[in-house]
Protein backbone atom coordinates (compact mmCIF):
# COMPACT_ATOMS: atom_id res chain seq x y z
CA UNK A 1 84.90 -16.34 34.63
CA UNK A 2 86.26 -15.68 38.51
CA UNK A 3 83.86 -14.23 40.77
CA UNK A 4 84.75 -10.10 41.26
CA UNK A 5 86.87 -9.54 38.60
CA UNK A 6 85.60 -7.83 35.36
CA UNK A 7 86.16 -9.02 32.08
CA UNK A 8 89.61 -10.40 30.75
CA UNK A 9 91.26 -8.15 29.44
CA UNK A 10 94.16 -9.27 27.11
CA UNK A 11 97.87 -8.28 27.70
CA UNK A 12 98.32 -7.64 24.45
CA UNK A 13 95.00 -4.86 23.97
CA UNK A 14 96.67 -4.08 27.59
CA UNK A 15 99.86 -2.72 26.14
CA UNK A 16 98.29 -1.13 23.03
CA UNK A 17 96.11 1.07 25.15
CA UNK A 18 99.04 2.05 26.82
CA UNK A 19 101.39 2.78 23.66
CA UNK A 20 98.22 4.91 22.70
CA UNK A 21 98.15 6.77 25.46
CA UNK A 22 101.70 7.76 25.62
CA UNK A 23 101.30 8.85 21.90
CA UNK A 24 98.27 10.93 22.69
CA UNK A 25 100.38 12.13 25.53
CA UNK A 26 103.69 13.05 23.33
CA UNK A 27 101.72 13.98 20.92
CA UNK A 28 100.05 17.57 23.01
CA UNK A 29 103.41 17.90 24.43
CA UNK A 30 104.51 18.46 20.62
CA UNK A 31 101.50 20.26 20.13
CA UNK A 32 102.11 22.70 23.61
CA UNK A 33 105.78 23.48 22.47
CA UNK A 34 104.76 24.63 19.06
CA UNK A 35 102.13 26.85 20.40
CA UNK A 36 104.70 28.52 22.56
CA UNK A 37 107.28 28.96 19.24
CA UNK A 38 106.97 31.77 17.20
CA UNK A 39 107.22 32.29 13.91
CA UNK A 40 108.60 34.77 11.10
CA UNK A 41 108.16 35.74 7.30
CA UNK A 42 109.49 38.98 5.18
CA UNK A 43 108.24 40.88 2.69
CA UNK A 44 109.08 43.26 -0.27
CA UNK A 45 112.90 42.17 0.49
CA UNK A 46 112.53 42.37 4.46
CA UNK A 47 110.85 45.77 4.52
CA UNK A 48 107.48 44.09 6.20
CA UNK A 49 108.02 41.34 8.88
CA UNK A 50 105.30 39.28 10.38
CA UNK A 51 105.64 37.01 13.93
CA UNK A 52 102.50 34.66 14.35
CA UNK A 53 102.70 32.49 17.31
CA UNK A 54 101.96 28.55 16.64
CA UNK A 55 98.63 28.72 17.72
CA UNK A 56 98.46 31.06 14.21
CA UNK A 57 98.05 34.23 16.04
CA UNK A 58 99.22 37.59 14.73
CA UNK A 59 101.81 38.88 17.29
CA UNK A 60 103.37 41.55 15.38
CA UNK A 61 103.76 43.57 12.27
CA UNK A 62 106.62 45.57 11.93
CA UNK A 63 107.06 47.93 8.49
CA UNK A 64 109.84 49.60 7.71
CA UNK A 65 109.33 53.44 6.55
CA UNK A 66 110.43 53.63 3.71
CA UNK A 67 107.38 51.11 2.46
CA UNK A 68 104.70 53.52 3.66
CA UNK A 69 104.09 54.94 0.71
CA UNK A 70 100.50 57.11 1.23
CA UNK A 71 100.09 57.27 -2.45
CA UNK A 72 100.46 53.35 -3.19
CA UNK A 73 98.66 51.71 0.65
CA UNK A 74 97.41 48.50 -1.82
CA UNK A 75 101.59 47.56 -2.16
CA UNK A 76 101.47 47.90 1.51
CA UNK A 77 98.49 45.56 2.02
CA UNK A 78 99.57 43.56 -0.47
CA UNK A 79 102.51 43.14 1.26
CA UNK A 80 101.36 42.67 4.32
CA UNK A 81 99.00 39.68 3.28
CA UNK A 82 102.02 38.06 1.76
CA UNK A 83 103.42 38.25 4.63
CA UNK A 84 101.07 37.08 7.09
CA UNK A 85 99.95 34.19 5.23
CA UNK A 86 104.05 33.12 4.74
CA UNK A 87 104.46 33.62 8.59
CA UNK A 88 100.85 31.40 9.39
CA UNK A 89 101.62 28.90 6.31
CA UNK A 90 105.50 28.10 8.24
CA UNK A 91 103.29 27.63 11.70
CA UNK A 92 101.06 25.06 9.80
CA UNK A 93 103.67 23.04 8.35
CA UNK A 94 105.75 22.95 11.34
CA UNK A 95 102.64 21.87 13.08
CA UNK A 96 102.13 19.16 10.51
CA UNK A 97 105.25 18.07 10.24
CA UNK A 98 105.80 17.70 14.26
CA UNK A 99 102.64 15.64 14.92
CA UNK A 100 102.89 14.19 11.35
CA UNK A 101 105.36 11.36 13.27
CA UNK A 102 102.58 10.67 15.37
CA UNK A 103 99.97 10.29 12.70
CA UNK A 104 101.81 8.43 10.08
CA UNK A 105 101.08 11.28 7.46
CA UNK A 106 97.67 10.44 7.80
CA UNK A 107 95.14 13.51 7.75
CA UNK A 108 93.05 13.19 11.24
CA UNK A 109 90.13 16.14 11.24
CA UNK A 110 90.21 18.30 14.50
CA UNK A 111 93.77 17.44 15.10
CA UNK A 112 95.87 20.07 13.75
């Protein structure tokens, strides 16, 4: 081993650490510009509609009139709850299937 160098290192592991730092680098770029998107579901035929942001935030709820109904509020929340959930579960899969490319499919904890 030469004096005042550190361990080989070779070119090969070189260039892999690289590639996986460009991926971990593409893949919160992917991850910033879905947080900034937002996202949209309907209910009871477009009379409730829900925008969550991609970071699965509630931004909005906007109900038409005619669906507040004082004598039946459970439609309403029932409607509403479809709703959210639609918007959050179109957040989650566009999150999944973004960084998905990254991952191979494969299921990583923590990541998204």
């Amino acid at each position: 081993m030469a004096k005042g160098r550190g361990p080989a290192v070779p070119g090969n592991m070189n260039n892999m650490m690289k590639q996986v730092q460009k991926m971990q680098r593409d893949m919160q770029e992917a991850q910033e510009k879905i947080e900034s998107e937002v996202f949209e579901a309907t209910a009871g035929g477009g009379a409730i509609k829900v925008t969550v942001s991609g970071k699965k935030e509630v931004i909005s709820i906007d109900l038409k009139p005619e669906v507040v109904d004082p004598d039946d509020i459970e439609m309403l929340q029932d409607l509403i709850i479809v709703a959210v959930n639609e918007a959050l579960k179109t957040a989650e899969e566009t999150m999944s299937k973004s960084l998905g490319k990254f991952t191979g499919g494969m299921n990583i904890p923590g990541l998204f």
